[in-house]
C-alpha atoms as a PDB file:
ATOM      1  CA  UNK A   1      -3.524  27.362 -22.865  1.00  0.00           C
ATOM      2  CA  UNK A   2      -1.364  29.548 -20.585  1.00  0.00           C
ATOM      3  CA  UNK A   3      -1.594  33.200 -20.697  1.00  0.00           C
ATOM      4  CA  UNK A   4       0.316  35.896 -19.197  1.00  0.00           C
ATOM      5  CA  UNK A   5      -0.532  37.058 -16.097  1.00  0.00           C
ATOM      6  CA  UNK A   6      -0.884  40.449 -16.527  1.00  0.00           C
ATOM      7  CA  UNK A   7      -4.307  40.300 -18.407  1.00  0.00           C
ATOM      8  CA  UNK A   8      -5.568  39.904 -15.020  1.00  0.00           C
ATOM      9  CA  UNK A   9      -7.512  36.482 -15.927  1.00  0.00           C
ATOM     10  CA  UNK A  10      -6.822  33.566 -12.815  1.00  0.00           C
ATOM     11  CA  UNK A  11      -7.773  30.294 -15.142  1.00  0.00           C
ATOM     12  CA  UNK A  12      -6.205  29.384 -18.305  1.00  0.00           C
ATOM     13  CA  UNK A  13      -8.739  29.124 -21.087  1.00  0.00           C
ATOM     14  CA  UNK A  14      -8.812  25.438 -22.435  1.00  0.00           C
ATOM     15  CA  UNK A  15      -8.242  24.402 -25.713  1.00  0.00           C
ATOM     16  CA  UNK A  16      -7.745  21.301 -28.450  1.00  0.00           C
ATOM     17  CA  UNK A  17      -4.236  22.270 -29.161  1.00  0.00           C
ATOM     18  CA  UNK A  18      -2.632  19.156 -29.465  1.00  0.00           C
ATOM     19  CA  UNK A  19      -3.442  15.786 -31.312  1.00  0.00           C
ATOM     20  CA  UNK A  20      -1.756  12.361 -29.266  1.00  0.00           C
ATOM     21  CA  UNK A  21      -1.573   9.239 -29.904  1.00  0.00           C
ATOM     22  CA  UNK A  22      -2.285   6.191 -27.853  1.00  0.00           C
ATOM     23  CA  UNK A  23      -0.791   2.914 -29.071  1.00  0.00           C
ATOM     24  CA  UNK A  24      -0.563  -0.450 -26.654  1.00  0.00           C
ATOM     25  CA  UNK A  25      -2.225  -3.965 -25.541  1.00  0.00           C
ATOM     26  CA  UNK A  26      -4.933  -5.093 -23.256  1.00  0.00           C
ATOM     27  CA  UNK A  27      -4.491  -8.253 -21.985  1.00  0.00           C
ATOM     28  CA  UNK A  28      -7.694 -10.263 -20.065  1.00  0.00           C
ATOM     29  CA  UNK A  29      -7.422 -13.869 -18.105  1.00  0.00           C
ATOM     30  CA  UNK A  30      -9.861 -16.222 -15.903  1.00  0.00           C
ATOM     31  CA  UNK A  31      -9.642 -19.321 -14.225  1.00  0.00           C
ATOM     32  CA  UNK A  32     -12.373 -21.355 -12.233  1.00  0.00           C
ATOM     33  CA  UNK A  33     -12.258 -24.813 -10.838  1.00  0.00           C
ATOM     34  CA  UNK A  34     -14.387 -26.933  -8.341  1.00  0.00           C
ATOM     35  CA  UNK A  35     -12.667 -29.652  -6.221  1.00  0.00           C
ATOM     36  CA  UNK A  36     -15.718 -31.250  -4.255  1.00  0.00           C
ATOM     37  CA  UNK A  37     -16.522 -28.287  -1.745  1.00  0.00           C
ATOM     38  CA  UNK A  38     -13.982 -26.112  -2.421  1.00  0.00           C
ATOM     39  CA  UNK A  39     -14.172 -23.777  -5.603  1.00  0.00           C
ATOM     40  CA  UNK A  40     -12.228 -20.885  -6.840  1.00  0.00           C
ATOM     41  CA  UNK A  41     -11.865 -18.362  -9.617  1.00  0.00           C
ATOM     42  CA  UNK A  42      -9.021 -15.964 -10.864  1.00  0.00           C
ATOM     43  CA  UNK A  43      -9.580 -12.969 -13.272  1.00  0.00           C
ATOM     44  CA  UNK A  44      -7.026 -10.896 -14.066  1.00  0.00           C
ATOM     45  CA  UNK A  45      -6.140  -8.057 -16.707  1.00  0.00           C
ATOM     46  CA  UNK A  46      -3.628  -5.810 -17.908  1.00  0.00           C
ATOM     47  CA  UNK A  47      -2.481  -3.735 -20.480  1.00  0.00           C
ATOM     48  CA  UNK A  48       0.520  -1.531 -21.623  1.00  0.00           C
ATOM     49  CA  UNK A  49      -0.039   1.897 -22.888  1.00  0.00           C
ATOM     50  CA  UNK A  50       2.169   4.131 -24.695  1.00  0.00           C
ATOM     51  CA  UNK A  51       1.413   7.738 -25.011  1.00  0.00           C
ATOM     52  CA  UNK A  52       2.720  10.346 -27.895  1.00  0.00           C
ATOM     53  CA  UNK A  53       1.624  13.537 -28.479  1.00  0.00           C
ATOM     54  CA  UNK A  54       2.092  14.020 -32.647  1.00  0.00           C
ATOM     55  CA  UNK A  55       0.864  17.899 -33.222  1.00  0.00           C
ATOM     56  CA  UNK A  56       1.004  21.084 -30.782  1.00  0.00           C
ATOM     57  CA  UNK A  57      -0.697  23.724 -32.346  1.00  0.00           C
ATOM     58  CA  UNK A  58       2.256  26.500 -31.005  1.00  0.00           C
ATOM     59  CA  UNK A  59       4.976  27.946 -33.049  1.00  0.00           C
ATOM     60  CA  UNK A  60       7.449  26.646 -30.373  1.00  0.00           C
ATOM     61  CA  UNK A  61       6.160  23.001 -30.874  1.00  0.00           C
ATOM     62  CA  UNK A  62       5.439  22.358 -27.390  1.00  0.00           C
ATOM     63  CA  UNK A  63       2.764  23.694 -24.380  1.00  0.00           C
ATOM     64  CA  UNK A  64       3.847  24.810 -20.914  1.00  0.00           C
ATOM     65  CA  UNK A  65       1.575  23.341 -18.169  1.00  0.00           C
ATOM     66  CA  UNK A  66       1.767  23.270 -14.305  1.00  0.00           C
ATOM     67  CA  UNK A  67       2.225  26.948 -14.661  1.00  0.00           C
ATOM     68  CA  UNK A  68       2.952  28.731 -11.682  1.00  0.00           C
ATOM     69  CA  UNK A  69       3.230  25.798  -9.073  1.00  0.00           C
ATOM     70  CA  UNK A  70       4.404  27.385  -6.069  1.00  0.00           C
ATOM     71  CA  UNK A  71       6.758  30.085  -7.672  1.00  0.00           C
ATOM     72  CA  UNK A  72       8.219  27.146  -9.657  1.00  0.00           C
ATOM     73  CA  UNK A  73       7.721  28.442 -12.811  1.00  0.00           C
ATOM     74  CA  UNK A  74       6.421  25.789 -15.453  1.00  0.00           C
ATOM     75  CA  UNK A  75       6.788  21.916 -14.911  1.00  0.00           C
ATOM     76  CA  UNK A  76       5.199  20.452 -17.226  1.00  0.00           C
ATOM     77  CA  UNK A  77       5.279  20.404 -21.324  1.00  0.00           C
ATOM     78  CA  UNK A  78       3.358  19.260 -24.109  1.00  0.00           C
ATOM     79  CA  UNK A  79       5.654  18.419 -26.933  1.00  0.00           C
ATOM     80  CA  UNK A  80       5.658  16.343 -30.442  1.00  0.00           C
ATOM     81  CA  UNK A  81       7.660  13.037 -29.818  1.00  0.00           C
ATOM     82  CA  UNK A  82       6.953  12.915 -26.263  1.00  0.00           C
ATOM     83  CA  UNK A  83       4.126  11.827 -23.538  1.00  0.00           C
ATOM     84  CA  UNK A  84       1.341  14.569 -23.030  1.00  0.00           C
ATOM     85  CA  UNK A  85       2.167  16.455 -19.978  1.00  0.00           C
ATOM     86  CA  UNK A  86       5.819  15.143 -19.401  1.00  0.00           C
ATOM     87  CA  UNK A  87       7.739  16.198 -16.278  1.00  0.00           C
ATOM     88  CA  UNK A  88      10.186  19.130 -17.785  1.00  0.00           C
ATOM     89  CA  UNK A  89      13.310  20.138 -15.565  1.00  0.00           C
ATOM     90  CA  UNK A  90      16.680  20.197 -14.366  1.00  0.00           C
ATOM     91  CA  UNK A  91      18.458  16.926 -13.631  1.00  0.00           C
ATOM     92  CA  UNK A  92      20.717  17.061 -10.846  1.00  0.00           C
ATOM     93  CA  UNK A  93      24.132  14.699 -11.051  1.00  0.00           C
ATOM     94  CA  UNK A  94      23.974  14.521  -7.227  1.00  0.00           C
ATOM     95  CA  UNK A  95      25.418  16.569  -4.457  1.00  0.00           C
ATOM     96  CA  UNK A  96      28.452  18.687  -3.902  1.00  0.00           C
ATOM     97  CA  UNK A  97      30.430  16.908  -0.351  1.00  0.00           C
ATOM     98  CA  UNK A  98      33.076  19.428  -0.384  1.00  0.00           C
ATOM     99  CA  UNK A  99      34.578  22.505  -1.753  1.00  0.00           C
ATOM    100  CA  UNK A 100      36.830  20.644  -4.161  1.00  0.00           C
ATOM    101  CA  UNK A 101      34.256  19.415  -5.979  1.00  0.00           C
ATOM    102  CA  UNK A 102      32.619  22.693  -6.434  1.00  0.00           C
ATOM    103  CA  UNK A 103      35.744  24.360  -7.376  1.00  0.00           C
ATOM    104  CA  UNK A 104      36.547  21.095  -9.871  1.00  0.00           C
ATOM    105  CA  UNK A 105      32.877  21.863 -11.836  1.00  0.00           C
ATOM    106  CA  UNK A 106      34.526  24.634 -14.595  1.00  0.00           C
ATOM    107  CA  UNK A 107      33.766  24.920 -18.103  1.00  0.00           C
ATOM    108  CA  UNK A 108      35.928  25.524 -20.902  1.00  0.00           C
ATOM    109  CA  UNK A 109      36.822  28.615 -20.127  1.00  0.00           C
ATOM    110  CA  UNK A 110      38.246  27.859 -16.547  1.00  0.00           C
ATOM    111  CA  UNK A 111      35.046  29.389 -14.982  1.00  0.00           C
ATOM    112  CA  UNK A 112      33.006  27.757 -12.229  1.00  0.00           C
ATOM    113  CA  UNK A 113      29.825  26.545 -13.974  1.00  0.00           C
ATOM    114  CA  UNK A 114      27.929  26.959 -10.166  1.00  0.00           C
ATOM    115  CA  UNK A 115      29.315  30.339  -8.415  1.00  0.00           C
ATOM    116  CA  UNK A 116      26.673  30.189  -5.820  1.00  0.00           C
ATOM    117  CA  UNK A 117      27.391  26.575  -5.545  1.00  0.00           C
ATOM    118  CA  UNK A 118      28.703  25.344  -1.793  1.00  0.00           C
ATOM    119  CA  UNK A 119      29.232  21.983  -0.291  1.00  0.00           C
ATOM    120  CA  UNK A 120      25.868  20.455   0.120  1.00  0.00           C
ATOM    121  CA  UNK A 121      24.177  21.618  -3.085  1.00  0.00           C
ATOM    122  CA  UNK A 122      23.128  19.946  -5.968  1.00  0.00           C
ATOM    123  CA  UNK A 123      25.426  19.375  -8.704  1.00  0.00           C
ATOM    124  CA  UNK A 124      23.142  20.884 -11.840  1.00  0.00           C
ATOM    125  CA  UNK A 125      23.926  19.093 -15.269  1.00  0.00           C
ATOM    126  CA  UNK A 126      25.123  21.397 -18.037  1.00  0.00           C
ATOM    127  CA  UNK A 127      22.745  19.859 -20.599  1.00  0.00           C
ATOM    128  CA  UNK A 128      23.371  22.443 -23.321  1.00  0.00           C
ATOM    129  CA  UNK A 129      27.248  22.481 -22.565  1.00  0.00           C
ATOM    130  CA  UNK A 130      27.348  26.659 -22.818  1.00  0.00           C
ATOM    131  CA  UNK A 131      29.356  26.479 -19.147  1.00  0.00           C
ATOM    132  CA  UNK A 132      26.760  27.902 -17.111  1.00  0.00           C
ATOM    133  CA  UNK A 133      23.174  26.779 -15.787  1.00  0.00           C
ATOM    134  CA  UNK A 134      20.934  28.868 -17.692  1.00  0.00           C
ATOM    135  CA  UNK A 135      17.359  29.904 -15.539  1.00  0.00           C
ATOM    136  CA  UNK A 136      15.919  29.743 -19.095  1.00  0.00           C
ATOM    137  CA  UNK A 137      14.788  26.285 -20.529  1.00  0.00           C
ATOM    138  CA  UNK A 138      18.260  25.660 -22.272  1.00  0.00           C
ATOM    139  CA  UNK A 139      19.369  22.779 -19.108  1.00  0.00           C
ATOM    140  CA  UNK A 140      16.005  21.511 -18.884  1.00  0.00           C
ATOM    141  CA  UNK A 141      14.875  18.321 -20.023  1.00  0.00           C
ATOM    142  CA  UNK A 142      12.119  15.716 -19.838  1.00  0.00           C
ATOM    143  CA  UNK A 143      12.336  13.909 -16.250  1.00  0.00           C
ATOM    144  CA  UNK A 144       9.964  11.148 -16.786  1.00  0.00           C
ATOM    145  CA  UNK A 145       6.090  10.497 -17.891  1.00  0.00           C
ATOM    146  CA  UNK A 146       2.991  11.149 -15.409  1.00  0.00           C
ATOM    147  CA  UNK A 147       1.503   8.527 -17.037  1.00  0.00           C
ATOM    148  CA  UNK A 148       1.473   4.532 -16.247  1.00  0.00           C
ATOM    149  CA  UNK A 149       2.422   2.743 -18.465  1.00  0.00           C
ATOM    150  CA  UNK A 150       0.960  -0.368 -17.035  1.00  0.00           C
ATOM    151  CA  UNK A 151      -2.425  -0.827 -15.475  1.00  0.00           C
ATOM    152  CA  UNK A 152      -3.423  -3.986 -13.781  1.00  0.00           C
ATOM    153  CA  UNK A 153      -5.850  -6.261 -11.517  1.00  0.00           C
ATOM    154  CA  UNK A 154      -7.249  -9.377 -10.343  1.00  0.00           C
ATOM    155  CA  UNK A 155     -10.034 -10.768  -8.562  1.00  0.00           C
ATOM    156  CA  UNK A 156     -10.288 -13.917  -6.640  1.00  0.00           C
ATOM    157  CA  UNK A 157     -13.026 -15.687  -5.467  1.00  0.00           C
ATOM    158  CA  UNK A 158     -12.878 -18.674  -3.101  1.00  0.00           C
ATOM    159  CA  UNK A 159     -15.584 -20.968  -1.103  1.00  0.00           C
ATOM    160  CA  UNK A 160     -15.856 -23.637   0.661  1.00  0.00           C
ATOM    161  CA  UNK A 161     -18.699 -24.775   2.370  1.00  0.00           C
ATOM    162  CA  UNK A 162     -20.976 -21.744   3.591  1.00  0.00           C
ATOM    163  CA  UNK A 163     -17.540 -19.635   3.486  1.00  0.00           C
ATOM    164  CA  UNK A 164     -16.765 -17.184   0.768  1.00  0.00           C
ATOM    165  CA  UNK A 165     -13.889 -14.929   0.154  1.00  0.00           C
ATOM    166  CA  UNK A 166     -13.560 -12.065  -2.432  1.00  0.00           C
ATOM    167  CA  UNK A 167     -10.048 -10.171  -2.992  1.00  0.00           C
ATOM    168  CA  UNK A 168      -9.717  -7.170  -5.601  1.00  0.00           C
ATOM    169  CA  UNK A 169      -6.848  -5.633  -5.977  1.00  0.00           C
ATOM    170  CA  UNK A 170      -5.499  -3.067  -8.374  1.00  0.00           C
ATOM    171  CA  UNK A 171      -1.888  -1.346  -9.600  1.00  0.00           C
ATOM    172  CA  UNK A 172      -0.128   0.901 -12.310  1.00  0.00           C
ATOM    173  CA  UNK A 173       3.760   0.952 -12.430  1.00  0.00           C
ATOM    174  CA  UNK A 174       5.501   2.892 -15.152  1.00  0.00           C
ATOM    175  CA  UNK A 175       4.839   6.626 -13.858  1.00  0.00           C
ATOM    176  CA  UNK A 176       6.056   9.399 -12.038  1.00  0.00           C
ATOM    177  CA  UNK A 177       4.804  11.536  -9.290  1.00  0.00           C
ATOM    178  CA  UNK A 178       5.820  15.241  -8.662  1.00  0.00           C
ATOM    179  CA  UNK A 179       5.801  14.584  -4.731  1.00  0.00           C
ATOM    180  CA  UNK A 180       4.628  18.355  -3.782  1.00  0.00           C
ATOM    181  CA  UNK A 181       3.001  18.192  -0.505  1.00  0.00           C
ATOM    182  CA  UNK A 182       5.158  20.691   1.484  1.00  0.00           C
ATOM    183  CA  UNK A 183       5.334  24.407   0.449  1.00  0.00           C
ATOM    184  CA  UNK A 184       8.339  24.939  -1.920  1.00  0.00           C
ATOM    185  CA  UNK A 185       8.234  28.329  -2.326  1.00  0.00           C
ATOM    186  CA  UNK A 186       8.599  28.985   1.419  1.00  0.00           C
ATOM    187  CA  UNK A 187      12.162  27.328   1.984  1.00  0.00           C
ATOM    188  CA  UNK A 188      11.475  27.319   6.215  1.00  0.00           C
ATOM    189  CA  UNK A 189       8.220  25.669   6.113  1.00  0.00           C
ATOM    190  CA  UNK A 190       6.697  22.603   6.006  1.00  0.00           C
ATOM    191  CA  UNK A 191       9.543  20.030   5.443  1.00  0.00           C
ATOM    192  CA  UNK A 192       8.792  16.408   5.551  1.00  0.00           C
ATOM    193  CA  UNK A 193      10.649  13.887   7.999  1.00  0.00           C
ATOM    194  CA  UNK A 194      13.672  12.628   5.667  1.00  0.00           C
ATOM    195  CA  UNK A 195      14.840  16.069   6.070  1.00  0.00           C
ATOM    196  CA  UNK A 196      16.461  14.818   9.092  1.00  0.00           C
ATOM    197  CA  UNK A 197      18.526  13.106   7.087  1.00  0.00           C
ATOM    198  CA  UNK A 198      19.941  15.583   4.895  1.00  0.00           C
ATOM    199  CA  UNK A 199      23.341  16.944   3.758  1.00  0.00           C
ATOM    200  CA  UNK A 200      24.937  18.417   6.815  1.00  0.00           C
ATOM    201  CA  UNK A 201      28.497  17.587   6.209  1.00  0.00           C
ATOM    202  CA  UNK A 202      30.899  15.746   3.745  1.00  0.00           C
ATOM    203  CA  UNK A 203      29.457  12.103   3.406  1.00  0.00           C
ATOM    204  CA  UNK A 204      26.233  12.324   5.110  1.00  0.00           C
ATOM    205  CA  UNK A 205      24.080  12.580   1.729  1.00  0.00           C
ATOM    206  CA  UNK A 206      24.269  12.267  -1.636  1.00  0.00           C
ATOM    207  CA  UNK A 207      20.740  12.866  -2.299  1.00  0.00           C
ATOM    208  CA  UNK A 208      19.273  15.196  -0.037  1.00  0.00           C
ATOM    209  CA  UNK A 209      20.988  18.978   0.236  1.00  0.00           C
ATOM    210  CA  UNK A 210      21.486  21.064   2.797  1.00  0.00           C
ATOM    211  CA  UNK A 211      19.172  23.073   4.515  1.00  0.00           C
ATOM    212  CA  UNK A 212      19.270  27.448   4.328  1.00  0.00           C
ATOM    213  CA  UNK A 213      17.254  30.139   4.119  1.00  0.00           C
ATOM    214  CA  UNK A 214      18.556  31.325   1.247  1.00  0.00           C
ATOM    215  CA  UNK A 215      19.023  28.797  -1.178  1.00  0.00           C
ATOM    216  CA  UNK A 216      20.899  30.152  -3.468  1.00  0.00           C
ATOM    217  CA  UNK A 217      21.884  27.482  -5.931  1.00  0.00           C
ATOM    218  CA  UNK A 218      18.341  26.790  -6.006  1.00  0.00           C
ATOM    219  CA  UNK A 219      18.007  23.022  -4.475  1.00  0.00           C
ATOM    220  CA  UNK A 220      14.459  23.625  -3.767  1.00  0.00           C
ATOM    221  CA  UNK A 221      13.432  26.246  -5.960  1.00  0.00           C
ATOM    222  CA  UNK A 222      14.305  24.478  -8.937  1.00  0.00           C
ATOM    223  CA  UNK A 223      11.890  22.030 -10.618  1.00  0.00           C
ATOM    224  CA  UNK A 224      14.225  18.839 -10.898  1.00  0.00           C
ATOM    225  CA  UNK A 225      14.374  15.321 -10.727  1.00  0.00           C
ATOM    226  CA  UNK A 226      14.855  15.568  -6.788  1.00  0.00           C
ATOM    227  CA  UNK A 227      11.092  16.328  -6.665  1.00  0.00           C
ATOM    228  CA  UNK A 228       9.995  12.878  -8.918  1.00  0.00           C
ATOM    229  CA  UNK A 229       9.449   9.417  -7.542  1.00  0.00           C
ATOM    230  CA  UNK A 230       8.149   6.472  -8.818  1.00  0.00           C
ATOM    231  CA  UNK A 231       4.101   5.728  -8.917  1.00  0.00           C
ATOM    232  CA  UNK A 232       3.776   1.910  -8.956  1.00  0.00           C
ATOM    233  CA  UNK A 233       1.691   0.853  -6.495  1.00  0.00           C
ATOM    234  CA  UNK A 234      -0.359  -2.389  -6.155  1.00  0.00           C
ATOM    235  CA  UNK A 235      -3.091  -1.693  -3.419  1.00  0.00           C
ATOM    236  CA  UNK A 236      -5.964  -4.189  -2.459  1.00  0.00           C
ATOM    237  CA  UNK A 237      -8.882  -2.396  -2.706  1.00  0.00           C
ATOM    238  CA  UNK A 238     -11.931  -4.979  -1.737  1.00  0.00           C
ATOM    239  CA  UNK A 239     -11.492  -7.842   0.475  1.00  0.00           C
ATOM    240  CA  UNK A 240     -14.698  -9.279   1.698  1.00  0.00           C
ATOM    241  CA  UNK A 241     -14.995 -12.615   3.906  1.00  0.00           C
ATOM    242  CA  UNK A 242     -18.787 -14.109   4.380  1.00  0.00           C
ATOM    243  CA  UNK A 243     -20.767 -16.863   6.035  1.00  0.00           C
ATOM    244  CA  UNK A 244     -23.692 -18.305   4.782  1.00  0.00           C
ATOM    245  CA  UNK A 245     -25.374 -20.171   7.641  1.00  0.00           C
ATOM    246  CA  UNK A 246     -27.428 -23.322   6.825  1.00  0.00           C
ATOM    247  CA  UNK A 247     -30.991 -23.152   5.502  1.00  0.00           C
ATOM    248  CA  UNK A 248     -32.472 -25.453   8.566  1.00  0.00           C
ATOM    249  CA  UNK A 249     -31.924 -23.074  10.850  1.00  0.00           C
ATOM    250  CA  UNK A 250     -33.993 -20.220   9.343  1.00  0.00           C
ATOM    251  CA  UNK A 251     -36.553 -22.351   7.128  1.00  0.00           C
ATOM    252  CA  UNK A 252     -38.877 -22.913   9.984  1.00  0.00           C
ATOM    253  CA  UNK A 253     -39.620 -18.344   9.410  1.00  0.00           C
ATOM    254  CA  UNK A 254     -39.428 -17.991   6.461  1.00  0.00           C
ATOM    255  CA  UNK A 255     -35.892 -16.891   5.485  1.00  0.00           C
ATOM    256  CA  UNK A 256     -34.012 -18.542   2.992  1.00  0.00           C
ATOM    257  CA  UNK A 257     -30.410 -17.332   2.951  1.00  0.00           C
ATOM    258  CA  UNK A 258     -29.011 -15.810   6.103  1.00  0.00           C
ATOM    259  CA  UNK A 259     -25.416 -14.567   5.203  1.00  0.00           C
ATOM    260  CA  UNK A 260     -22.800 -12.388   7.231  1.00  0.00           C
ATOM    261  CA  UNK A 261     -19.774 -10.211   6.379  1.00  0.00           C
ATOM    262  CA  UNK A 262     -16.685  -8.296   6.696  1.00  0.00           C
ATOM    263  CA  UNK A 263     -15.672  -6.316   3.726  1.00  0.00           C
ATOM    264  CA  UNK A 264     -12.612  -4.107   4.034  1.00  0.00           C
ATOM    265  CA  UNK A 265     -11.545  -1.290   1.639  1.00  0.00           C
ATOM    266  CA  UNK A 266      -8.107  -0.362   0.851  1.00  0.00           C
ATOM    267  CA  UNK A 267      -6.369  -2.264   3.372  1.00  0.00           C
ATOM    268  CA  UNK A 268      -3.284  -2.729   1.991  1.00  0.00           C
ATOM    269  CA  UNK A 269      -1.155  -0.515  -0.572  1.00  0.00           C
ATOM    270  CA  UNK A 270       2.175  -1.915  -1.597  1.00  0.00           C
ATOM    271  CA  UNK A 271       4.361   1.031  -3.169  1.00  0.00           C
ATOM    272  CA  UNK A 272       7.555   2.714  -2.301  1.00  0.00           C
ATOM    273  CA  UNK A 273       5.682   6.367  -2.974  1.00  0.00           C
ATOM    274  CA  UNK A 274       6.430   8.656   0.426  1.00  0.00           C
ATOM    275  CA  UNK A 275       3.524  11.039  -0.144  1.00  0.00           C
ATOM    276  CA  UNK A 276       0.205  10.397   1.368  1.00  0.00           C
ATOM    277  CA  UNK A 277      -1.580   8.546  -1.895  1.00  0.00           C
ATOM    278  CA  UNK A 278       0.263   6.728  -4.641  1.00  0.00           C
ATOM    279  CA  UNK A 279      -3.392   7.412  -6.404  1.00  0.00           C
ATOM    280  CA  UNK A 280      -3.312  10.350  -6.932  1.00  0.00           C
ATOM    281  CA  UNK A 281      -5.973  12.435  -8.042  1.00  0.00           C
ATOM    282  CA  UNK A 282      -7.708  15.806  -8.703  1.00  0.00           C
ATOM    283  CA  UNK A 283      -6.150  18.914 -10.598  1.00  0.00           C
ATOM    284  CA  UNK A 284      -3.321  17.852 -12.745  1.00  0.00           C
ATOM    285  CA  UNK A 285      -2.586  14.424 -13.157  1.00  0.00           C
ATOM    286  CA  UNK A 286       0.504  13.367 -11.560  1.00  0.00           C
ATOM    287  CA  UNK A 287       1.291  16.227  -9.488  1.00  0.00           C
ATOM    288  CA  UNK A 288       0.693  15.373  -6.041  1.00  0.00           C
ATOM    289  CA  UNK A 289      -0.490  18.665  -3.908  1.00  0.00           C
ATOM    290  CA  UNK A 290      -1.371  16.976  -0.597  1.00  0.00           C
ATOM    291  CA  UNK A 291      -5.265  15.452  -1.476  1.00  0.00           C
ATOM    292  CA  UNK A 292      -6.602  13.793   1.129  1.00  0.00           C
ATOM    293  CA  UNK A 293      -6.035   9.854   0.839  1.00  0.00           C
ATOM    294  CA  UNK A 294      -8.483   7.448   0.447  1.00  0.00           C
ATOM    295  CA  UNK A 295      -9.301   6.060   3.448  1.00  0.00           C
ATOM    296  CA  UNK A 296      -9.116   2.673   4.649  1.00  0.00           C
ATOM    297  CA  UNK A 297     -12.859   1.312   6.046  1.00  0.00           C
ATOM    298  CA  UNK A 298     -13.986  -2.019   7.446  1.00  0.00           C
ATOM    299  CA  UNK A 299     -17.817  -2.539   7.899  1.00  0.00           C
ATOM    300  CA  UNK A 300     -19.660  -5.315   8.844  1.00  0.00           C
ATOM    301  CA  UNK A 301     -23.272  -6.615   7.432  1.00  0.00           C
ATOM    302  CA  UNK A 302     -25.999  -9.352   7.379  1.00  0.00           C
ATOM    303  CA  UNK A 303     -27.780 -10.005   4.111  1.00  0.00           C
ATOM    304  CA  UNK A 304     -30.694 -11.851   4.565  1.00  0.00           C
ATOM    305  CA  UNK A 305     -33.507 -13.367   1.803  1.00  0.00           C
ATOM    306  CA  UNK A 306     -36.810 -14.514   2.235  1.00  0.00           C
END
C-alpha cells in the first residue's frame, strides 16, 4: 500500500487489499511418429488468461502502484473491473506539426486547451471534456494490461540414425511493456537511438516529439501511451543437436553410449519490443527499468555411459 512520503518510511508496507479473479483455458497437444529411421515428436501448449480484479479494499475503489517512478508520479492502478496493475495515463492523439494546429485545439469557451503547447508536442486528449488537461487523474485512463494474455510453447524432438535434435521454444503476446530504460526525469540524458528520428519540423514525425530542455507540455514527463509497447515475443530458448556414435567402436572398453553435443540457449527472440528483454523481469511486473538480458550461451559436451 502506498504511503506518503513524509512519514519518512522508503518501502511501502504490503498488504491483501484486493481480491482478482482469474478466468481462461489451457490448452495441451502431442504428436509422435516413426517412419523407419526417422522419428519425431511435437508437444505444444497454450492457454488464454483473463485477469479482473473484483474488490479494492480503498474508499476510492482503486490502488496507486509504480509510485514515484522517476518523478512520474503514479503509473499504475489497481481497480474493480479492470486487470491488476493496469497501465494508468494520458493518451496522446499524436503530435502537433504546426502552429495551426495548436491554435485549432480550443474548448468551448474559445480557449486553447494546451497554452504551453508548440509545434512538435503531443496533442493530449481531453478525456473528461472540462477544456483543459488537468495534472490531476481527471485525463487519465487505462493504457493497456501488463499482463499476457496468452502464454505458449512447443517442443520438438527429431532423430534419425545416431542424430538427435531438440527445439524449445516459448512466447506470451497480449501485454504491454512500460519501456523505461533511459532516465525520464532528466530530459538531457540518456536518450535511446530513435531519438534521431524525432519531431524537428512540420512532417518529420508524428510519433516522436521534439527535443528541449524544458519540456513544458510535458512529452516526457508525462506517463502516457508514448512510453507502452507491445510484449509478444516468441524466443527459442533450448536448441540442442547430438551424435550418438556407434556401439562397436567403444564396446571393445567398456563404454556403451558415447554421445556429443551442442546445446544453445536463447538464440533467437522474435518480438518487435526495442528495450533490451521482451522478458522482463524483477521489481514490478511489466515495467521495464533496464535488467540485464538473458544472455545467449552455446556450450558443447560429451556424455558418455559405461
Amino acid at each position: 500500500m502506498p504511503i506518503p512520503g513524509y512519514v519518512g518510511v522508503s518501502n511501502n508496507p504490503l498488504g491483501n487489499v484486493a481480491d482478482m479473479k482469474n478466468t481462461g483455458i489451457e490448452v495441451e497437444l502431442g504428436y509422435n511418429k516413426q517412419i523407419g529411421d526417422f522419428n519425431f515428436s511435437i508437444n505444444a501448449n497454450g492457454s488464454y488468461l483473463k485477469n479482473t480484479v473484483t474488490y479494492v479494499a480503498a474508499d476510492t475503489n482503486f490502488v496507486p502502484g509504480g509510485a514515484g517512478f522517476q518523478s512520474m508520479g503514479t503509473i499504475l492502478r489497481t481497480q474493480v473491473g479492470h486487470p491488476i496493475n493496469s497501465f494508468w495515463g494520458y493518451q496522446n492523439l499524436g503530435i502537433f506539426q504546426n502552429e495551426a494546429e495548436v491554435d485549432a485545439y480550443r474548448n468551448k469557451s474559445g480557449n486553447l486547451v494546451q497554452p504551453n503547447a508548440r509545434p512538435g508536442d503531443f496533442k493530449w486528449a481531453d478525456l473528461n471534456g472540462d477544456g483543459t488537461i488537468s495534472i490531476d487523474d481527471l485525463d487519465k485512463t487505462f493504457l493497456g494490461n501488463p499482463l499476457p494474455k496468452y502464454t505458449f510453447g512447443f517442443t520438438i524432438n527429431v532423430g534419425y540414425k545416431g542424430f538427435d535434435l531438440m527445439l524449445f521454444a516459448q512466447g506470451v503476446a497480449g501485454n504491454k511493456i512500460f519501456q523505461g530504460l533511459r532516465r525520464l526525469d532528466i530530459l538531457t540524458a540518456n536518450y535511446p537511438a530513435k531519438a534521431l528520428g524525432r519531431w524537428h519540423g512540420e512532417g518529420t514525425s508524428t510519433d516522436y516529439p521534439r527535443l528541449t530542455d524544458t519540456d513544458p507540455n510535458r512529452n516526457f514527463s508525462n506517463m502516457s501511451d508514448f512510453y507502452l509497447e507491445d510484449g509478444d515475443y516468441l524466443r527459442l530458448k533450448v536448441a540442442q543437436l547430438g551424435y550418438t556414435l556407434p556401439n562397436r567402436l567403444f564396446s571393445k572398453i567398456g563404454i556403451s553410449r558415447f554421445r556429443v553435443y551442442v546445446t544453445a540457449e536463447n538464440l533467437l527472440t522474435l518480438t518487435n519490443y526495442t528495450g533490451y528483454d521482451p522478458e522482463v523481469g524483477g521489481g514490478i511486473f511489466g515495467i521495464d527499468r533496464g535488467q540485464y538480458p538473458q544472455a545467449r550461451s552455446i556450450l558443447g559436451g560429451l556424455q558418455i555411459s559405461f
